[in-house]
PDB file of N, CA and C in Angstrom:
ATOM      1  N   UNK A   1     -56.506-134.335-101.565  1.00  0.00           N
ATOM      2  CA  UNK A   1     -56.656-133.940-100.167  1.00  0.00           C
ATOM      3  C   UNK A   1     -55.362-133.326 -99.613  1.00  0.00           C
ATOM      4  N   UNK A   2     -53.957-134.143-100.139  1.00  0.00           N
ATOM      5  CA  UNK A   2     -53.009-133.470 -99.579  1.00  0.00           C
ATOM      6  C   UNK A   2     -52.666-132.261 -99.977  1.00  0.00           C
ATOM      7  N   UNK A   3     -52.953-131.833-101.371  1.00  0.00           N
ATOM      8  CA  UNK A   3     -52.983-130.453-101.748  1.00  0.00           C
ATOM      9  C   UNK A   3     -53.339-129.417-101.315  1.00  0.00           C
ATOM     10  N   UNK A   4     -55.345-129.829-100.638  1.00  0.00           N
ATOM     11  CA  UNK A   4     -55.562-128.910-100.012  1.00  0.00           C
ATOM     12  C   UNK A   4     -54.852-128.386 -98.511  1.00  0.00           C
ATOM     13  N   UNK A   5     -54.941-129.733 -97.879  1.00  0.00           N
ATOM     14  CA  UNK A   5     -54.072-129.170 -96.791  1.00  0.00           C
ATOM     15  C   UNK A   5     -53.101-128.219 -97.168  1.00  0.00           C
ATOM     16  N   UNK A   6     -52.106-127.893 -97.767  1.00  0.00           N
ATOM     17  CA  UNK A   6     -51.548-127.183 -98.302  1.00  0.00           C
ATOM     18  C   UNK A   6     -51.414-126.050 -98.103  1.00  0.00           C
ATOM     19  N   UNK A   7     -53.092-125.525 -99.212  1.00  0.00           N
ATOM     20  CA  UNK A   7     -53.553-124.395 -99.293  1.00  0.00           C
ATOM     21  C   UNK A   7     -54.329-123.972 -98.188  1.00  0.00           C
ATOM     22  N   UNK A   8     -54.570-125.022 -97.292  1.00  0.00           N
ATOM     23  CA  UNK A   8     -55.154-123.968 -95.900  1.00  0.00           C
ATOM     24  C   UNK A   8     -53.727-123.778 -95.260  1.00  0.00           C
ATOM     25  N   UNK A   9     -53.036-124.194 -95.328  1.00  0.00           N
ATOM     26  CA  UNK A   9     -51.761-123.944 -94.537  1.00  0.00           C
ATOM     27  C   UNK A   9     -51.226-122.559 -94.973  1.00  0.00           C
ATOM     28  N   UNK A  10     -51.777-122.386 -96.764  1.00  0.00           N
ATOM     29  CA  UNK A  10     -51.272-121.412 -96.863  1.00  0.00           C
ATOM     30  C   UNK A  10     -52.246-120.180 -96.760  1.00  0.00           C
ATOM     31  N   UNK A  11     -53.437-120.351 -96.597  1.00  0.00           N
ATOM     32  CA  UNK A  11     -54.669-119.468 -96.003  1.00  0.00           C
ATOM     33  C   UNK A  11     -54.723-118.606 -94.862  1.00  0.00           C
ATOM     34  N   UNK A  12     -53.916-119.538 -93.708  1.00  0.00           N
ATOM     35  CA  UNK A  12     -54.034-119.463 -92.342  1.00  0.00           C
ATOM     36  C   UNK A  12     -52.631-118.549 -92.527  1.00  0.00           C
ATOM     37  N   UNK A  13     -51.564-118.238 -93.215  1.00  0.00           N
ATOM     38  CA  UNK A  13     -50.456-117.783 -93.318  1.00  0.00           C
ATOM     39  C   UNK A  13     -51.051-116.565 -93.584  1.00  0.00           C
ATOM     40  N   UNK A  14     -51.514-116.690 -94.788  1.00  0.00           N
ATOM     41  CA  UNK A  14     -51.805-115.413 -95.495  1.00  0.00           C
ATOM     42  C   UNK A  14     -52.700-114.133 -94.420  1.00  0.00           C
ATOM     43  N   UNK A  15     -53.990-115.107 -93.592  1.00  0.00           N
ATOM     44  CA  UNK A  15     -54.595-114.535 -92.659  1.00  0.00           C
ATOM     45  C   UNK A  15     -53.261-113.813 -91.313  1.00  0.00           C
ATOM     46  N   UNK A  16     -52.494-114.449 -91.207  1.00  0.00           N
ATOM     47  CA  UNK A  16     -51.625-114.030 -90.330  1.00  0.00           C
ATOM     48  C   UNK A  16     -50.693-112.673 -90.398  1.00  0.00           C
ATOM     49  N   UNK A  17     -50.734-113.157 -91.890  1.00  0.00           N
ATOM     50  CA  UNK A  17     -50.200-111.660 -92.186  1.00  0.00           C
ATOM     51  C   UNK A  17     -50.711-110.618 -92.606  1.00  0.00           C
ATOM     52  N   UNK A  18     -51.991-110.692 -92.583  1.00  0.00           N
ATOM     53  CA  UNK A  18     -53.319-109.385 -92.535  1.00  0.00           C
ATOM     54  C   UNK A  18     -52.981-109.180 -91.127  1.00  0.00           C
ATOM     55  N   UNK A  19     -52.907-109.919 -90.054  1.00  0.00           N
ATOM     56  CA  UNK A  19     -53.012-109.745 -88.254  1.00  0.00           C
ATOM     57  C   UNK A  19     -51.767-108.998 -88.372  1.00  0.00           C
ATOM     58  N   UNK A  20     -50.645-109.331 -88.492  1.00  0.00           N
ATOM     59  CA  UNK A  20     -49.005-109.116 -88.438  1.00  0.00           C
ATOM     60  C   UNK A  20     -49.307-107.427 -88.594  1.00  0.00           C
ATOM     61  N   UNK A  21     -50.182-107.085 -89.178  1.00  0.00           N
ATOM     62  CA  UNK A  21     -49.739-105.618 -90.179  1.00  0.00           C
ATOM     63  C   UNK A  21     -50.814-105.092 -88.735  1.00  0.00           C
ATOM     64  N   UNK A  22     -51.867-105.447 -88.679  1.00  0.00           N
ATOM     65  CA  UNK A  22     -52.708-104.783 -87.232  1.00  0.00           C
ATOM     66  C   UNK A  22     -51.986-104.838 -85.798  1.00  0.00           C
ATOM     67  N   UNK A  23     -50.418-105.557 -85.959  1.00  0.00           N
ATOM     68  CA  UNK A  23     -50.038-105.627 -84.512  1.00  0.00           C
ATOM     69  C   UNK A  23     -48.645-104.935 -84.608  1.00  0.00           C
ATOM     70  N   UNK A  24     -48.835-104.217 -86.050  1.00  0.00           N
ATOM     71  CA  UNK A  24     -47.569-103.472 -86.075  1.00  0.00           C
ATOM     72  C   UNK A  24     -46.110-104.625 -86.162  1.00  0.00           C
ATOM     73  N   UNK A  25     -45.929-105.665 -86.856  1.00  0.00           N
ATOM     74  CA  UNK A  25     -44.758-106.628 -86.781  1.00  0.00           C
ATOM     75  C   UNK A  25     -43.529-106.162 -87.191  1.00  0.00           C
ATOM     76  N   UNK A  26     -43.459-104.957 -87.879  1.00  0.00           N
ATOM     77  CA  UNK A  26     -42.348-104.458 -88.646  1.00  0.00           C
ATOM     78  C   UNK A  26     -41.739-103.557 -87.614  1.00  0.00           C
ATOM     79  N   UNK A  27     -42.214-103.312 -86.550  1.00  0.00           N
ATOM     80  CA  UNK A  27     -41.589-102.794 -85.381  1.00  0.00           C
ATOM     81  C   UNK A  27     -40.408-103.835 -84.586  1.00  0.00           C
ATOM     82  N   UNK A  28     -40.888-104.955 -84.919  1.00  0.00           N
ATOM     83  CA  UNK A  28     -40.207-105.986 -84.213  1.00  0.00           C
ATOM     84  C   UNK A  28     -38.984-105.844 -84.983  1.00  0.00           C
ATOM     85  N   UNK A  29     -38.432-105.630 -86.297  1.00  0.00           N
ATOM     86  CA  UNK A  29     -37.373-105.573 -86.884  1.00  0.00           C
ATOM     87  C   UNK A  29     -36.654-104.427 -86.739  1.00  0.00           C
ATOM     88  N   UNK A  30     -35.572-104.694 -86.293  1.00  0.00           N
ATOM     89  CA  UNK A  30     -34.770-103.345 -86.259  1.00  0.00           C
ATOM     90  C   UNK A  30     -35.098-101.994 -87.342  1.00  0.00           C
ATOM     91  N   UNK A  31     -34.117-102.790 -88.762  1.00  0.00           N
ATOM     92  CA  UNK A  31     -34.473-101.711 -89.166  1.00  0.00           C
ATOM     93  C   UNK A  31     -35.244-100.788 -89.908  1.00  0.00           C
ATOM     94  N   UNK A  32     -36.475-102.079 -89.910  1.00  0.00           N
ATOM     95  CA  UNK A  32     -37.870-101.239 -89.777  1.00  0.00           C
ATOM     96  C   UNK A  32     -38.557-100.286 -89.364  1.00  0.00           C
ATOM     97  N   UNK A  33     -37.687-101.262 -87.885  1.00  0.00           N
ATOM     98  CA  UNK A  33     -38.270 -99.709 -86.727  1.00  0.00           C
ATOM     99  C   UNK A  33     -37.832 -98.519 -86.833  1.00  0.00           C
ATOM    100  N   UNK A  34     -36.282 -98.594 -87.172  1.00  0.00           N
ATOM    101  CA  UNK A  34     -35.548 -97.069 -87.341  1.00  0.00           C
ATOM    102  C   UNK A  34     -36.564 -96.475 -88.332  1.00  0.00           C
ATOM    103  N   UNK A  35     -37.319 -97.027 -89.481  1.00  0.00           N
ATOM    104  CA  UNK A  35     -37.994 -95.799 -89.880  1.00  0.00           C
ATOM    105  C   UNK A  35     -38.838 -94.910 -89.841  1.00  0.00           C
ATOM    106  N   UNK A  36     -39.387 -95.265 -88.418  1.00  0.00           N
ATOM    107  CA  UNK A  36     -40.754 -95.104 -87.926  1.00  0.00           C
ATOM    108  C   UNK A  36     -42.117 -95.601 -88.536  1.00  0.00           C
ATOM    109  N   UNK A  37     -43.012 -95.522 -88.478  1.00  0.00           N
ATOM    110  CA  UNK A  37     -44.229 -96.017 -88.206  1.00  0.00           C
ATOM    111  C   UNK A  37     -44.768 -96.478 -89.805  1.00  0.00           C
ATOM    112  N   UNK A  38     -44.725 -94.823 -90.277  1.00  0.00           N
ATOM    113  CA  UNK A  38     -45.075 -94.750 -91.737  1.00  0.00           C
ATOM    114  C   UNK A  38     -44.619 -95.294 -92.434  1.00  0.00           C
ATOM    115  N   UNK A  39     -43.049 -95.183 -92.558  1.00  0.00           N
ATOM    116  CA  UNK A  39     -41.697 -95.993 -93.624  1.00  0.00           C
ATOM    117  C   UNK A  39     -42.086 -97.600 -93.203  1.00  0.00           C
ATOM    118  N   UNK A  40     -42.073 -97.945 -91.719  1.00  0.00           N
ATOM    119  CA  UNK A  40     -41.638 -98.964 -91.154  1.00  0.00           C
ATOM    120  C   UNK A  40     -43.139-100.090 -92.330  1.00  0.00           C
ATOM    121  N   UNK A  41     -44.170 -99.004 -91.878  1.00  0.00           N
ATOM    122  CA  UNK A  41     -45.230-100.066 -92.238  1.00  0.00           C
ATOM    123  C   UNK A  41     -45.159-100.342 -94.513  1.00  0.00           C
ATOM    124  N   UNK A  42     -44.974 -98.985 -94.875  1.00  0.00           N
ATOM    125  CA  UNK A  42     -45.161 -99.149 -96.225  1.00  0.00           C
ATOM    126  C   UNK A  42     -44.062 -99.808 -96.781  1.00  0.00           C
ATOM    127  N   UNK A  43     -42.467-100.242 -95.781  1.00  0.00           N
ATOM    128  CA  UNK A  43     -42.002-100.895 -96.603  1.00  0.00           C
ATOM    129  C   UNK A  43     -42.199-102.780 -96.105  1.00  0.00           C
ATOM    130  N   UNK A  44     -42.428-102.461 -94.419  1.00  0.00           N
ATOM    131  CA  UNK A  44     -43.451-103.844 -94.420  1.00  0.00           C
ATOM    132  C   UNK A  44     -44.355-104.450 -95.262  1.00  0.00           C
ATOM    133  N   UNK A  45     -45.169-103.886 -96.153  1.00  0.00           N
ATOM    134  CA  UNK A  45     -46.362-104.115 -96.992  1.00  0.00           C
ATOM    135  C   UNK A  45     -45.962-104.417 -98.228  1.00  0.00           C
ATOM    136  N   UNK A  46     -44.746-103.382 -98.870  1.00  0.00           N
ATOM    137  CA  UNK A  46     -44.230-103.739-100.217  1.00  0.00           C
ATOM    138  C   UNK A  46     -43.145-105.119-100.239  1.00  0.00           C
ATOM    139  N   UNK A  47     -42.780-105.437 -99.047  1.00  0.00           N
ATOM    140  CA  UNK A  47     -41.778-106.737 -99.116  1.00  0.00           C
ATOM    141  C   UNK A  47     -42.821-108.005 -99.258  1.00  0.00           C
ATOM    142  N   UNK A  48     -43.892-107.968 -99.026  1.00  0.00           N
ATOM    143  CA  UNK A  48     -44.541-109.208 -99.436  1.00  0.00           C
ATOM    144  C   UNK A  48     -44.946-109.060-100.600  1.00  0.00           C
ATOM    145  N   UNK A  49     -44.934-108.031-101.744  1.00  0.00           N
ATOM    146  CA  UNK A  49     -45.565-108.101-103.267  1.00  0.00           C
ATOM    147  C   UNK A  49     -44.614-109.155-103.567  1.00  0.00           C
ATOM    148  N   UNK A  50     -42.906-109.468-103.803  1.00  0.00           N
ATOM    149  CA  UNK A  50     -42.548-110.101-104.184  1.00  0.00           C
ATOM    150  C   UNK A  50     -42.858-111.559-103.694  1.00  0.00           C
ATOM    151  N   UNK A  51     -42.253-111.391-102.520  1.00  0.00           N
ATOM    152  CA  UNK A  51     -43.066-112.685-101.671  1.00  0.00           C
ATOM    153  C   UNK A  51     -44.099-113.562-102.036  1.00  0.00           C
ATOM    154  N   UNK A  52     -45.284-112.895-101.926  1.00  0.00           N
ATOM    155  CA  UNK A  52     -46.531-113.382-102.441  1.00  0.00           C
ATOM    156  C   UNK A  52     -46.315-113.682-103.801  1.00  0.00           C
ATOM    157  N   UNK A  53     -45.453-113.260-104.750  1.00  0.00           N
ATOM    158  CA  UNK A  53     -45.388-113.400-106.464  1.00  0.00           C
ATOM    159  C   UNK A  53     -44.802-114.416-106.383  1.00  0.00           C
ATOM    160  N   UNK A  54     -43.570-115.048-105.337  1.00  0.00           N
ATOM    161  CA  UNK A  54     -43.198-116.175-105.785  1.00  0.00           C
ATOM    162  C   UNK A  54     -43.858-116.961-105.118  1.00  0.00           C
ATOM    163  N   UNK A  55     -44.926-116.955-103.998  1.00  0.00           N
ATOM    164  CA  UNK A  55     -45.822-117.843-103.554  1.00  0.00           C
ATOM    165  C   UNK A  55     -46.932-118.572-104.340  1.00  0.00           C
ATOM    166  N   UNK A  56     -46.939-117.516-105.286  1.00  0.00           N
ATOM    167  CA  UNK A  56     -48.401-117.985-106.112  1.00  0.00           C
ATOM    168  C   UNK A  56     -47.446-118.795-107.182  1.00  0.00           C
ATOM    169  N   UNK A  57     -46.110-118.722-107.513  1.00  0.00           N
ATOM    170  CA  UNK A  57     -45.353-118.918-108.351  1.00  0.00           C
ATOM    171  C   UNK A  57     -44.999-120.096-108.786  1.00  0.00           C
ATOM    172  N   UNK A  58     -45.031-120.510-107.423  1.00  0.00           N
ATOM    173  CA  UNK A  58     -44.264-121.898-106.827  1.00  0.00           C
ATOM    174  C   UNK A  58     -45.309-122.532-106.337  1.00  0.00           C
ATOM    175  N   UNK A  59     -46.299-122.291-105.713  1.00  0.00           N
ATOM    176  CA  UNK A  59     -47.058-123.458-105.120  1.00  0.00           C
ATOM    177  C   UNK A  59     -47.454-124.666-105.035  1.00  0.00           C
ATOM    178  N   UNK A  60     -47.470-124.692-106.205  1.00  0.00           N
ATOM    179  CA  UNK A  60     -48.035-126.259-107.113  1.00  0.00           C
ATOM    180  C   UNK A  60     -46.038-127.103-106.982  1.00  0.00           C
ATOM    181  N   UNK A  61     -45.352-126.695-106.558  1.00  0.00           N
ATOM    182  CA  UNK A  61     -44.004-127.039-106.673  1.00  0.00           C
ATOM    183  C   UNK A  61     -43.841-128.375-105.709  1.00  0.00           C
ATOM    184  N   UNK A  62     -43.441-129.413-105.933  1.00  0.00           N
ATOM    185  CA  UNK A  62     -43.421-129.989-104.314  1.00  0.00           C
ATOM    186  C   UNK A  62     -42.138-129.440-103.486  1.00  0.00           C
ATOM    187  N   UNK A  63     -41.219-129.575-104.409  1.00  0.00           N
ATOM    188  CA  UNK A  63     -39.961-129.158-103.090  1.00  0.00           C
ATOM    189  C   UNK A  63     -40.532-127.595-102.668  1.00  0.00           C
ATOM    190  N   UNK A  64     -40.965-126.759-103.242  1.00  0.00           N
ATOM    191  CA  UNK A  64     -41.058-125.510-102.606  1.00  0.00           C
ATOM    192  C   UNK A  64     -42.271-125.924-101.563  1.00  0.00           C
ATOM    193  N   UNK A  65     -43.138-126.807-101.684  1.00  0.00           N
ATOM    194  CA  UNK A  65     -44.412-126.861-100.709  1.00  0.00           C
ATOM    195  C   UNK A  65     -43.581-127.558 -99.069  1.00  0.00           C
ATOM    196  N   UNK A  66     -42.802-128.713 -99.257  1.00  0.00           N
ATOM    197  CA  UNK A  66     -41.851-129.296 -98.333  1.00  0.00           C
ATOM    198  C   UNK A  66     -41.295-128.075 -97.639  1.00  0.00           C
ATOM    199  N   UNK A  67     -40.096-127.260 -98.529  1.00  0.00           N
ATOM    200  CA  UNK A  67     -39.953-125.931 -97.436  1.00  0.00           C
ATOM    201  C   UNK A  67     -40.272-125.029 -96.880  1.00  0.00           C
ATOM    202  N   UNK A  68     -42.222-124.902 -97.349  1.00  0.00           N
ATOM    203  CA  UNK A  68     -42.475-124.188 -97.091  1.00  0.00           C
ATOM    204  C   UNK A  68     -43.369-124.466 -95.603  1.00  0.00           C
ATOM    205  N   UNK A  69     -43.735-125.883 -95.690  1.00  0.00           N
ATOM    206  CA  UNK A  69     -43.822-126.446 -94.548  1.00  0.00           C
ATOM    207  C   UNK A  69     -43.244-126.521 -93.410  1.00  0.00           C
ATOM    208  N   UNK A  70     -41.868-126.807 -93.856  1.00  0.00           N
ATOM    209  CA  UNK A  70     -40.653-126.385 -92.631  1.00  0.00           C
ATOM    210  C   UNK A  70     -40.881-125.120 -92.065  1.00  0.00           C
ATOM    211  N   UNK A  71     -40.856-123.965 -93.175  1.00  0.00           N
ATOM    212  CA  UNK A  71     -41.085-122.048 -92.724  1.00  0.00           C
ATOM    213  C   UNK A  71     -41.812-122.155 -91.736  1.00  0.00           C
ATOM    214  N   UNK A  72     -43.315-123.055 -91.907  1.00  0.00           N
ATOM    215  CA  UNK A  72     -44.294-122.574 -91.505  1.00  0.00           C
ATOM    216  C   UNK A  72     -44.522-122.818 -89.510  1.00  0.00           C
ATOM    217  N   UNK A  73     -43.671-124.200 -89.969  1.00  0.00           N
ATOM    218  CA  UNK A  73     -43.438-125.159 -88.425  1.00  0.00           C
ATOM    219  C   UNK A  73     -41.946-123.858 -87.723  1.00  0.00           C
ATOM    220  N   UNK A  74     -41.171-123.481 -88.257  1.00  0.00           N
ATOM    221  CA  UNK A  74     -40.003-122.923 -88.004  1.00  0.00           C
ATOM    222  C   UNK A  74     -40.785-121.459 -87.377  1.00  0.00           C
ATOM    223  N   UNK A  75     -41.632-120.777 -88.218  1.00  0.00           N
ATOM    224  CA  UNK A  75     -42.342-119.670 -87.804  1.00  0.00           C
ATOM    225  C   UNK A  75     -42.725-119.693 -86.874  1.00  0.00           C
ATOM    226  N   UNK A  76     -43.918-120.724 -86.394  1.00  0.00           N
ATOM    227  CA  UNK A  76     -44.370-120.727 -85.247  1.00  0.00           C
ATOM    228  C   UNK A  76     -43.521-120.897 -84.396  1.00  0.00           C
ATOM    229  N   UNK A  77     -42.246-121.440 -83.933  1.00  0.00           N
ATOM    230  CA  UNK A  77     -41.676-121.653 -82.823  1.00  0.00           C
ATOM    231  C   UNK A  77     -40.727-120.737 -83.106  1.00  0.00           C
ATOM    232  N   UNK A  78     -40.451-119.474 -84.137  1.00  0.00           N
ATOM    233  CA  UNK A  78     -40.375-117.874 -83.729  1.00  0.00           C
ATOM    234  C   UNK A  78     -41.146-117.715 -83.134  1.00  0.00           C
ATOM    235  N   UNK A  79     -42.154-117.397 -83.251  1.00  0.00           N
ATOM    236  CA  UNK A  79     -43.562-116.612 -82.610  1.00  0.00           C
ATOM    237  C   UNK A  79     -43.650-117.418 -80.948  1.00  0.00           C
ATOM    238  N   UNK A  80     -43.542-118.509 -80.895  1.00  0.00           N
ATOM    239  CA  UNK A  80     -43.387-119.010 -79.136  1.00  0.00           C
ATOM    240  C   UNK A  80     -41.977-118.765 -78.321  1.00  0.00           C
ATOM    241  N   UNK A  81     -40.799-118.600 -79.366  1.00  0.00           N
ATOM    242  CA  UNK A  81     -40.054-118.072 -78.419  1.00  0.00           C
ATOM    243  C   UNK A  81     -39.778-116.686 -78.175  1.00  0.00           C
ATOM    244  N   UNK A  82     -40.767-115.952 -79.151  1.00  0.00           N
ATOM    245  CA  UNK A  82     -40.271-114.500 -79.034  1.00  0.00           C
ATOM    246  C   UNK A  82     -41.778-113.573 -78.348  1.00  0.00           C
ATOM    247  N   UNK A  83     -42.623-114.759 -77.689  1.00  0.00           N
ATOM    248  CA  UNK A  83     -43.645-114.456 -77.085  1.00  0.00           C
ATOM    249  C   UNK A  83     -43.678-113.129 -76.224  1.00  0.00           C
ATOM    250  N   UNK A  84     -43.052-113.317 -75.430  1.00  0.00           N
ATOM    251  CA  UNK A  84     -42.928-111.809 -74.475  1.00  0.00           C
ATOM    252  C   UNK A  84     -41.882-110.985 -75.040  1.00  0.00           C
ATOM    253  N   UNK A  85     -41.638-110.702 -76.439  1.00  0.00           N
ATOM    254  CA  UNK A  85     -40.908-109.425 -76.927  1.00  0.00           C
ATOM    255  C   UNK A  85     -41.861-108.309 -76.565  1.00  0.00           C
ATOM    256  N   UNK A  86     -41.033-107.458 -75.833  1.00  0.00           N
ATOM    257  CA  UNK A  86     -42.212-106.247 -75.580  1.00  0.00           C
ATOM    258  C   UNK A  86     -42.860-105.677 -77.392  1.00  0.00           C
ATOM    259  N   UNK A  87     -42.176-105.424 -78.174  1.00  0.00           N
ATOM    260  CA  UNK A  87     -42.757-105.366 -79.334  1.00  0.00           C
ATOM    261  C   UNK A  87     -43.907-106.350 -80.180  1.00  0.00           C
ATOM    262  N   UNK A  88     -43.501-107.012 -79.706  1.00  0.00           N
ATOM    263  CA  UNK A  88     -44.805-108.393 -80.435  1.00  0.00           C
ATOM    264  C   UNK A  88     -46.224-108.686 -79.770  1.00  0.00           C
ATOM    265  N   UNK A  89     -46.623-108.218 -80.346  1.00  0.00           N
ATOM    266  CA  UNK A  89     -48.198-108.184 -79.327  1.00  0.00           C
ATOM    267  C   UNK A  89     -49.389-109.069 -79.985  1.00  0.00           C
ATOM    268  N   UNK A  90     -49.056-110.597 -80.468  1.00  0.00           N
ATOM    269  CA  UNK A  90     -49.912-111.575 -81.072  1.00  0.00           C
ATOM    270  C   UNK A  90     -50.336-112.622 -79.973  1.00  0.00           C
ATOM    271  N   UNK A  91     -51.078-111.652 -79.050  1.00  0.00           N
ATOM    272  CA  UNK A  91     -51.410-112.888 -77.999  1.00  0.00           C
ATOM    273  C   UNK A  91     -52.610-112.964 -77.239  1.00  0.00           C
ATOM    274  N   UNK A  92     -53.511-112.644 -78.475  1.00  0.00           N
ATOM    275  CA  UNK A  92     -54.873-112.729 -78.880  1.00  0.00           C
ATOM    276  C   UNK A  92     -54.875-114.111 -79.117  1.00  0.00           C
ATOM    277  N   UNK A  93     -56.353-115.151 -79.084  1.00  0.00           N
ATOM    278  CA  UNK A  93     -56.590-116.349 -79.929  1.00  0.00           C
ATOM    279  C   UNK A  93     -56.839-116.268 -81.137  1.00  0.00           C
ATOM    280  N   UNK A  94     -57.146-115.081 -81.622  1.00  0.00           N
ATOM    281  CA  UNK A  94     -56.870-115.173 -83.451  1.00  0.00           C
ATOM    282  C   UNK A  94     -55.427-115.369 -84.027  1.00  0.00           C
ATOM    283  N   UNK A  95     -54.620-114.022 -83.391  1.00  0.00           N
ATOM    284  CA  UNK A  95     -53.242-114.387 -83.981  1.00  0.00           C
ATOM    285  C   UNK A  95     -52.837-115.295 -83.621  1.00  0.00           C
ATOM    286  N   UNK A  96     -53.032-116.742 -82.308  1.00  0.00           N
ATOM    287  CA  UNK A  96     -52.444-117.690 -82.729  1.00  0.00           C
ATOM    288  C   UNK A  96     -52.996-118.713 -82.708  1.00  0.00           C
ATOM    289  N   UNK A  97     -54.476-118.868 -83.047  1.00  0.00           N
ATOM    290  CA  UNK A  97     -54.761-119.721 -84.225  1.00  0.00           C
ATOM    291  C   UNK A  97     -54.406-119.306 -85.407  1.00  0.00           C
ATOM    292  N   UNK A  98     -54.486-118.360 -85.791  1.00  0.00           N
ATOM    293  CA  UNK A  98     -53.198-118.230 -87.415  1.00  0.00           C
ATOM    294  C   UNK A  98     -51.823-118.527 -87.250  1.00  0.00           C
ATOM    295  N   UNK A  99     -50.995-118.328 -86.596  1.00  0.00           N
ATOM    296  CA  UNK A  99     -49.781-118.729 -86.758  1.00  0.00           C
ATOM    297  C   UNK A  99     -49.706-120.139 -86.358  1.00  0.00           C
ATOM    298  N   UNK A 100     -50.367-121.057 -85.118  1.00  0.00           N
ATOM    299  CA  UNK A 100     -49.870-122.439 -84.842  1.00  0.00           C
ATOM    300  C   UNK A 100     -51.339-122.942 -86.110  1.00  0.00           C
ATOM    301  N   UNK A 101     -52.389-122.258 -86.506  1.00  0.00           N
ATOM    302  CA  UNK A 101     -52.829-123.364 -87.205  1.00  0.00           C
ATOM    303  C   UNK A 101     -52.013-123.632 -88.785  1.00  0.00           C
ATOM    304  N   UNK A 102     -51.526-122.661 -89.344  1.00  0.00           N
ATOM    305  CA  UNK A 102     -50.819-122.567 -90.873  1.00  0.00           C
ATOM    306  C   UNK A 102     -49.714-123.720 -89.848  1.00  0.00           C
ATOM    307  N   UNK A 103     -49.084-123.446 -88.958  1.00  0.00           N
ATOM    308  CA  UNK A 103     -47.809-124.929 -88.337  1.00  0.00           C
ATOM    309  C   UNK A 103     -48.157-126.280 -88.774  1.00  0.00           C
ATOM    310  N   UNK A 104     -49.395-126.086 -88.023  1.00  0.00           N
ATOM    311  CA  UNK A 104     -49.856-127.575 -87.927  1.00  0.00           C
ATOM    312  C   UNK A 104     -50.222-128.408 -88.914  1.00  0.00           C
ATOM    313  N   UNK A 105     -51.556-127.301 -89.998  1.00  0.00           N
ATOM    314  CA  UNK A 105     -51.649-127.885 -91.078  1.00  0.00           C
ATOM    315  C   UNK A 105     -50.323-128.433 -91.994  1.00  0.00           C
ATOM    316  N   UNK A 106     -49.352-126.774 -92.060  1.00  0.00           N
ATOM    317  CA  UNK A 106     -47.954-126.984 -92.776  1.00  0.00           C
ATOM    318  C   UNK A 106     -47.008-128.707 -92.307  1.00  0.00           C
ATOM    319  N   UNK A 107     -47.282-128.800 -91.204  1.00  0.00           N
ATOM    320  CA  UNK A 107     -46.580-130.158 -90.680  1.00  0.00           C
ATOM    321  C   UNK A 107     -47.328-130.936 -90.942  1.00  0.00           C
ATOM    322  N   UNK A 108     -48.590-130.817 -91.175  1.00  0.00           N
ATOM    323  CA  UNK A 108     -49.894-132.598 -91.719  1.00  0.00           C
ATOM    324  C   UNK A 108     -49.688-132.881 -93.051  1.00  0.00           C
ATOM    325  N   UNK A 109     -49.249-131.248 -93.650  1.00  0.00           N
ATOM    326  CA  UNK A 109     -48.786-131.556 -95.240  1.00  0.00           C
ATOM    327  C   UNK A 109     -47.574-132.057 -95.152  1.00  0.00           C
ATOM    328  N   UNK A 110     -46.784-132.102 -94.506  1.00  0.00           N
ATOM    329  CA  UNK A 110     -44.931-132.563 -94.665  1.00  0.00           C
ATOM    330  C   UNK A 110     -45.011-133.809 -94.618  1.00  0.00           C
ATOM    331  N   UNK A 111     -45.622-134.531 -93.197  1.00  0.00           N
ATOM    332  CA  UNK A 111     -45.756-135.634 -93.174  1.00  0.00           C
ATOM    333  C   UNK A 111     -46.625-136.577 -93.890  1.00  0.00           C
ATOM    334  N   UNK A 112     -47.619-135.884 -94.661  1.00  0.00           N
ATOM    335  CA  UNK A 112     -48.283-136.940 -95.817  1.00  0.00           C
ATOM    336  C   UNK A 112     -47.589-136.791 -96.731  1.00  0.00           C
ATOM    337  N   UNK A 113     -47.157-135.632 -97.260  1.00  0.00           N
ATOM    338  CA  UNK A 113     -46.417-135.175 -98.128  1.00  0.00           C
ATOM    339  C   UNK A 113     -44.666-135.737 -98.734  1.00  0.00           C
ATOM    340  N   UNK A 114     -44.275-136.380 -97.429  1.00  0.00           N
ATOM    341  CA  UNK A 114     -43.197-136.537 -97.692  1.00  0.00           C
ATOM    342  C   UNK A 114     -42.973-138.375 -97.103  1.00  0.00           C
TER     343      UNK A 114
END
């Protein structure tokens, strides 16, 4: 059971970052933005191949699942304090049931987990 929690934690992530790419997130980074739209987004898209390679990599890991729990709790309270960035526009109830639900689950896994 604690496993799965886990993997919805890491579901609800993954869903977030299908949203991230529809709200334009790579704008929010500087120098993303300097490349405009096109650059900004295709090198947004290619930085998670690795990402995702060591996600699938590591998963089954416990210390990597522990920090990744932390990310996930740490993420969301990016995303609440950077709420009114005029660039960040996740303030729909989908994008944040994806970002506080991957938190929450990520924190139900820490604390059974740990």
């Amino acid at each position: 059971m604690i496993r799965l929690l886990f993997y919805v934690s890491v579901a609800f992530i993954s869903a977030h970052e299908l949203d991230a790419i529809r709200q334009h997130e790579w704008r929010a980074f500087p120098i993303m933005r300097s490349l405009g739209d096109a650059a900004g987004y295709h090198l947004f898209v290619l930085l998670h191949v690795p990402l995702w390679i060591a996600i699938f990599w590591l998963i089954d890991t416990p210390a990597f699942q522990i920090g990744f729990d932390i990310f996930l709790v740490l993420h969301a309270a990016a995303h609440h304090l950077l709420r009114r960035h005029p660039l960040l526009t996740f303030d729909g109830a989908l994008s944040h049931l994806l970002v506080y639900g991957a938190a929450a689950f990520g924190a139900l896994h820490l604390f059974l987990a740990t």
